[in-house]
N, C-alpha and C. Protein backbone atom coordinates (compact mmCIF):
# COMPACT_ATOMS: atom_id res chain seq x y z
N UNK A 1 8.51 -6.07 0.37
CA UNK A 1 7.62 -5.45 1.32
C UNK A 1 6.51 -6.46 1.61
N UNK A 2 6.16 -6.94 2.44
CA UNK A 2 5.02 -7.92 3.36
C UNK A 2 4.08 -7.45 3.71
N UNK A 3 3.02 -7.07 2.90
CA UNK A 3 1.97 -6.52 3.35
C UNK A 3 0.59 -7.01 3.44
N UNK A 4 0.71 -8.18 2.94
CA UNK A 4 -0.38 -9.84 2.93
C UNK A 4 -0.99 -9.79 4.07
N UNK A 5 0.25 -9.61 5.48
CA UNK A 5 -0.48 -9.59 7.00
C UNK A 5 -1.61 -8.77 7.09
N UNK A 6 -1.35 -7.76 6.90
CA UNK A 6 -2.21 -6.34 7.24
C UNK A 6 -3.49 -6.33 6.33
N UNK A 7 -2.91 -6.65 5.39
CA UNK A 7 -4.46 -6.53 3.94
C UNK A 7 -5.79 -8.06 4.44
N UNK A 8 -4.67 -8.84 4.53
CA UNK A 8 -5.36 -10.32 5.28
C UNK A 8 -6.15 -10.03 6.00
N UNK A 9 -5.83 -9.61 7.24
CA UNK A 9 -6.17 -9.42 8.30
C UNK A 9 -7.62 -8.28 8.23
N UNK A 10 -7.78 -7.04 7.11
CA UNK A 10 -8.49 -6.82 7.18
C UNK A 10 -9.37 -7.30 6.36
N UNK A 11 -9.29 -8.02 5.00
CA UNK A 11 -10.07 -8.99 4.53
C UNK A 11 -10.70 -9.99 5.31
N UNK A 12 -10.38 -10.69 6.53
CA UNK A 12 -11.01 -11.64 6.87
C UNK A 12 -12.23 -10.91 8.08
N UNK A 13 -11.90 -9.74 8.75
CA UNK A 13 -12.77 -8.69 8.74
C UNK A 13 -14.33 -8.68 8.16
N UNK A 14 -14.12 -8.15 7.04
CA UNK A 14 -14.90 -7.91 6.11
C UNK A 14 -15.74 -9.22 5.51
N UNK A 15 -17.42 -9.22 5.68
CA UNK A 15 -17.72 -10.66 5.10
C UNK A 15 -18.99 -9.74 4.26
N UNK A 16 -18.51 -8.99 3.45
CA UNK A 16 -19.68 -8.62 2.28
C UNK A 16 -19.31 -9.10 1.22
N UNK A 17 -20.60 -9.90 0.31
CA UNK A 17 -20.95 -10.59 -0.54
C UNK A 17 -21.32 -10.03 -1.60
N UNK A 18 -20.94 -9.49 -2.66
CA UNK A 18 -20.11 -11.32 -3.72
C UNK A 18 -18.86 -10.24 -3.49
N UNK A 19 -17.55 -11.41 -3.64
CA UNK A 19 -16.17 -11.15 -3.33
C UNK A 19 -15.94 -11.02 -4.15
N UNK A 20 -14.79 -10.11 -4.56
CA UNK A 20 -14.01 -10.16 -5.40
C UNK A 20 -12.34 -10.40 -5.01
N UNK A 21 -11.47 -10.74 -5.76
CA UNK A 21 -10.09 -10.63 -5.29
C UNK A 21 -9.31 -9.55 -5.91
N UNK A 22 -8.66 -8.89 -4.78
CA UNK A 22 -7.84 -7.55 -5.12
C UNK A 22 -6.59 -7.67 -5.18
N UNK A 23 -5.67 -7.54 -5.66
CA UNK A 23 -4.54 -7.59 -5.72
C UNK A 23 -3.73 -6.25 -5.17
N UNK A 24 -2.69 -6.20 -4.46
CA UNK A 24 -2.06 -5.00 -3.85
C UNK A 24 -0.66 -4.97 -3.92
N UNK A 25 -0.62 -4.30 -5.11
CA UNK A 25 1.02 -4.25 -5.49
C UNK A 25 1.48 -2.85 -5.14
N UNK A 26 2.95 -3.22 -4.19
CA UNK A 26 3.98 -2.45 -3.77
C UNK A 26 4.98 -2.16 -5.02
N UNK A 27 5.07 -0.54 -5.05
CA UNK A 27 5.50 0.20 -6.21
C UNK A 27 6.62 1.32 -5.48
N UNK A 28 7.65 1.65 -5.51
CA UNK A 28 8.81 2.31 -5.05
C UNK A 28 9.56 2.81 -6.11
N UNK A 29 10.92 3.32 -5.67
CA UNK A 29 11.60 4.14 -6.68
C UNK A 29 12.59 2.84 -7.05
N UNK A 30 12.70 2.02 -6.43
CA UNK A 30 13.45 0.50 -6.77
C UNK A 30 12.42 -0.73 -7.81
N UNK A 31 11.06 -0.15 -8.10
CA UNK A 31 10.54 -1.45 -8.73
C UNK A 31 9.24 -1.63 -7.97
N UNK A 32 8.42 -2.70 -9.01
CA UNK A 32 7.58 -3.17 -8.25
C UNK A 32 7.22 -4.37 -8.05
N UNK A 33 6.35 -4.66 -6.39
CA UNK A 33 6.65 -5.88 -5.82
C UNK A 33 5.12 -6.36 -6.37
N UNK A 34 5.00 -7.77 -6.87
CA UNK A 34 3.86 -7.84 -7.24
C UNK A 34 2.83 -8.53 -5.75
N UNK A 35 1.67 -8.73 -6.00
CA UNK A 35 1.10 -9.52 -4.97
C UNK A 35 0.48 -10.70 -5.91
N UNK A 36 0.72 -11.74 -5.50
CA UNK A 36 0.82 -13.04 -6.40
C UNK A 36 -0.55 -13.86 -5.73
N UNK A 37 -0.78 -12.61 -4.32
CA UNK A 37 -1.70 -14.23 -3.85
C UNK A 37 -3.20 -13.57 -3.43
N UNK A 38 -3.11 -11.86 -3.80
CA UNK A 38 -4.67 -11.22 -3.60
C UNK A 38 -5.87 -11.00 -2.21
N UNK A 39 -6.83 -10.50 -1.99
CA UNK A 39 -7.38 -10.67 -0.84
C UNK A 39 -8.64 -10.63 -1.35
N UNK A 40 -9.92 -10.99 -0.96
CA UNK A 40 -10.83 -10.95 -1.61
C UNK A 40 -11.80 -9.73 -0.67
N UNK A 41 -12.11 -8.82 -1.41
CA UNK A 41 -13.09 -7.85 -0.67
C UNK A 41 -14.65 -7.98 -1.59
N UNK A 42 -15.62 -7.53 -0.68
CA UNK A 42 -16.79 -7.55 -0.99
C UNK A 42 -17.07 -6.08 -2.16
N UNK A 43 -15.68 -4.99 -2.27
CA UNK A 43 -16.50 -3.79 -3.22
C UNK A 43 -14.82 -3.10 -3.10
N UNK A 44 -14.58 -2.35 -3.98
CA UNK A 44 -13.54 -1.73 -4.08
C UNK A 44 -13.69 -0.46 -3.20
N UNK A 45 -14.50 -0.46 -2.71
CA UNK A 45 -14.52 0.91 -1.27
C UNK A 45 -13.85 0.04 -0.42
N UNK A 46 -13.88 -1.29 -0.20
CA UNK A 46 -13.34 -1.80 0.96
C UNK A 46 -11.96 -2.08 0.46
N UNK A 47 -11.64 -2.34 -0.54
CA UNK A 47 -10.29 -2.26 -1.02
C UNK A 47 -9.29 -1.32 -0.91
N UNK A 48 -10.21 -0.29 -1.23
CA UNK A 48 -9.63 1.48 -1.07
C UNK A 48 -9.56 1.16 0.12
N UNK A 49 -10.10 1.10 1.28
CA UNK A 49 -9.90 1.62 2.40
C UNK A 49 -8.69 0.61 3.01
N UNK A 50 -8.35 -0.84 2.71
CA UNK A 50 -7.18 -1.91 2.57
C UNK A 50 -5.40 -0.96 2.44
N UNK A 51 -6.00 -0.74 1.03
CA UNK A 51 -4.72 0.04 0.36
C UNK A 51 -4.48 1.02 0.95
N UNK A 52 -5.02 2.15 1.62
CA UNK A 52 -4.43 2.81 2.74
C UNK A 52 -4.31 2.83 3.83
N UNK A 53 -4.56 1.39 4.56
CA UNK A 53 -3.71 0.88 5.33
C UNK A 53 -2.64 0.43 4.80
N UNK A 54 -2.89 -0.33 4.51
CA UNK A 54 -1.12 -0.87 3.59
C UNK A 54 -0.54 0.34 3.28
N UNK A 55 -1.23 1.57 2.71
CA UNK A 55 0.19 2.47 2.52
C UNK A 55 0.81 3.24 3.50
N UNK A 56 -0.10 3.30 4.29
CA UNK A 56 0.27 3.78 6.08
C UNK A 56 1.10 2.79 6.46
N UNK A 57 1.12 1.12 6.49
CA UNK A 57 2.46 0.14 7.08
C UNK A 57 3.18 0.51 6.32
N UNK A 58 3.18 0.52 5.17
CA UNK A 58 4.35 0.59 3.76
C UNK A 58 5.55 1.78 4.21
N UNK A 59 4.34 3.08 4.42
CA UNK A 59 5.22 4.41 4.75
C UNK A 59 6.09 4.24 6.06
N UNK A 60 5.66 3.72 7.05
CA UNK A 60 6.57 3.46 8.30
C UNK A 60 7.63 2.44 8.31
N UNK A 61 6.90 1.43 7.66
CA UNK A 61 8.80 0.76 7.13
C UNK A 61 9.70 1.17 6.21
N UNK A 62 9.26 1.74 5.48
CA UNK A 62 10.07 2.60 4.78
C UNK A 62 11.09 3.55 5.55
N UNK A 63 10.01 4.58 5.79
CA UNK A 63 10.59 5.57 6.65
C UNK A 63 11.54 5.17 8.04
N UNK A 64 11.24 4.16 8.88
CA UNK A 64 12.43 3.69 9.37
C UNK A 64 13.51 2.73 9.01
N UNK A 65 13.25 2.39 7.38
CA UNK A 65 14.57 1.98 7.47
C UNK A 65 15.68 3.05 6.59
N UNK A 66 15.15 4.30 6.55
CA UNK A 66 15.82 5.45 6.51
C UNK A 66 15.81 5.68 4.96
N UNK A 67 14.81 5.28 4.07
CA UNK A 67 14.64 5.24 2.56
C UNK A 67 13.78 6.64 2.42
N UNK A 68 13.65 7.09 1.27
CA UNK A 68 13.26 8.01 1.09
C UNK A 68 12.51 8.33 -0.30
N UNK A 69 11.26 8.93 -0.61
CA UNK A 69 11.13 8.93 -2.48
C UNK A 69 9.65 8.31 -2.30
N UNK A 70 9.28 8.01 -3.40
CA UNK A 70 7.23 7.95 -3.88
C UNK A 70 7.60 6.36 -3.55
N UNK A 71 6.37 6.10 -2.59
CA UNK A 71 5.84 5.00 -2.48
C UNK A 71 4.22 4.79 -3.19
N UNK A 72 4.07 3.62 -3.24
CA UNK A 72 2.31 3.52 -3.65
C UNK A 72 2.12 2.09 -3.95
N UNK A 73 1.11 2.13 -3.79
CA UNK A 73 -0.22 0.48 -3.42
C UNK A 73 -0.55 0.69 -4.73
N UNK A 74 -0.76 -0.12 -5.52
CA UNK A 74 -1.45 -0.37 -6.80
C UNK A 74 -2.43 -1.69 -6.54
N UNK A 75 -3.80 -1.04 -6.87
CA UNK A 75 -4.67 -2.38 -6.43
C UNK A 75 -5.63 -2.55 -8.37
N UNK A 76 -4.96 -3.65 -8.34
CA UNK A 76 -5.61 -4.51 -9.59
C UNK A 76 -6.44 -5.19 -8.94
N UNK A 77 -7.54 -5.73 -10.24
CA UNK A 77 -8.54 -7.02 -10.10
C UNK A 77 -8.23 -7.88 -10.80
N UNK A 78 -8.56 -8.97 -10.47
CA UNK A 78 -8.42 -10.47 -11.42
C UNK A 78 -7.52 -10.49 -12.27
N UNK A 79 -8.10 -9.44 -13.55
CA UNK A 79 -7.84 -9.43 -14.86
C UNK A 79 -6.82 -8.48 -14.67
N UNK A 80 -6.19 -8.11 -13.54
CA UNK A 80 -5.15 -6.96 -13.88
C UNK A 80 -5.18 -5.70 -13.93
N UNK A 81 -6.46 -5.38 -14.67
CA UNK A 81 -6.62 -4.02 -14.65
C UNK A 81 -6.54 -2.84 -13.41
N UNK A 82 -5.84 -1.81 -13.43
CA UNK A 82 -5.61 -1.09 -12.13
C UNK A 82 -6.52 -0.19 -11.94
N UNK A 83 -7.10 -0.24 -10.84
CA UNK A 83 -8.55 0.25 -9.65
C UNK A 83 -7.90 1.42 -9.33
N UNK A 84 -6.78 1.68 -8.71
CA UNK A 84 -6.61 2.76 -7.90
C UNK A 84 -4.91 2.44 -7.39
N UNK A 85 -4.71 3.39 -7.61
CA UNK A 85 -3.60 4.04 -6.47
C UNK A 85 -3.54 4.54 -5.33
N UNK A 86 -2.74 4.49 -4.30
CA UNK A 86 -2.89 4.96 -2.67
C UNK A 86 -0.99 5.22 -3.15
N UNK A 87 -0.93 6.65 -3.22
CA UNK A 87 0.68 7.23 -3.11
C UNK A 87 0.88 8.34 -1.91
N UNK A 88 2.29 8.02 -1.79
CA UNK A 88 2.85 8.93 -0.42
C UNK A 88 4.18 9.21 -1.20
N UNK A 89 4.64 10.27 -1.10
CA UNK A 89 6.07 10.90 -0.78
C UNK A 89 6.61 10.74 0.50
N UNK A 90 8.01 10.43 0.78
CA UNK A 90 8.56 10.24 1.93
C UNK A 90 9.62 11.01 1.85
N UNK A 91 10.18 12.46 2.67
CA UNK A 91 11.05 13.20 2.51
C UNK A 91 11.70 13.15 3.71
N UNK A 92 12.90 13.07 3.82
CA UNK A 92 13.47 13.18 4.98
C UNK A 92 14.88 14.65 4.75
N UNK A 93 14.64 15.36 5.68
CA UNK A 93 15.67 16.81 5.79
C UNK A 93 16.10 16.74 7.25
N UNK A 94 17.65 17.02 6.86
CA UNK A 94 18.02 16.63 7.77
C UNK A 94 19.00 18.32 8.18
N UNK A 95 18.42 18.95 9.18
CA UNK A 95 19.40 20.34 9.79
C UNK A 95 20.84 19.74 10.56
N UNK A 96 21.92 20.83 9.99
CA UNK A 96 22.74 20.63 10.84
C UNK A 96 22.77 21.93 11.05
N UNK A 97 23.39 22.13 12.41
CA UNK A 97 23.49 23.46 13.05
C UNK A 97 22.39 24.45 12.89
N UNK A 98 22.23 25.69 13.04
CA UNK A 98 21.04 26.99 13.23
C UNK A 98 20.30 26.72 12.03
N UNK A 99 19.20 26.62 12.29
CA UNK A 99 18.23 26.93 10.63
C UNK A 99 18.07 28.47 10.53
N UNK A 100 17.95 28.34 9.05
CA UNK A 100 17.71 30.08 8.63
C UNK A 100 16.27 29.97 8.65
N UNK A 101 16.30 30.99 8.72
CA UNK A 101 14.36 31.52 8.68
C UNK A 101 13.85 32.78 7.46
């Protein structure tokens, strides 16, 4: 999952001082993807608000490439330690013929 663009993009955004670097790891029912290369935000409110963007792109590629099950952003600092989670469920139901009511 490629989500460096989007987190980037709003990191370079953002110019509040002193930085820190966040890390935003992609977590699925297949594993998780690490982020090796971080973004630096000025406060973990701005991070939070990163990670659900990323889990809003995350959920739409997902969801169209027809996958289904718990997604989530795991945002570490430096040292690893985990800040927060941003999770979604993705359910897809699919009717054939009359629905009951």
């Amino acid at each position: 999952m490629e989500l460096s663009h989007h987190i980037g993009t709003l990191g370079a955004a953002l110019t509040l001082l002193p930085m820190s670097r966040f890390y935003f790891n992609f977590r699925n029912s297949q594993g998780l993807t690490r982020d090796e290369v971080g973004v630096e935000f000025g406060s973990v409110s701005a991070a939070r608000s990163a990670a659900l963007v990323a889990l809003g792109e995350a959920a739409r590629e997902v969801t169209l490439s027809g996958q289904a099950g718990p997604i989530a952003i795991d945002v570490t600092d430096e040292a690893g330690l985990l800040l927060l989670s941003a999770l979604a469920l993705i359910e897809l139901e699919e009717q054939f013929g009359p629905r009951s009511t």
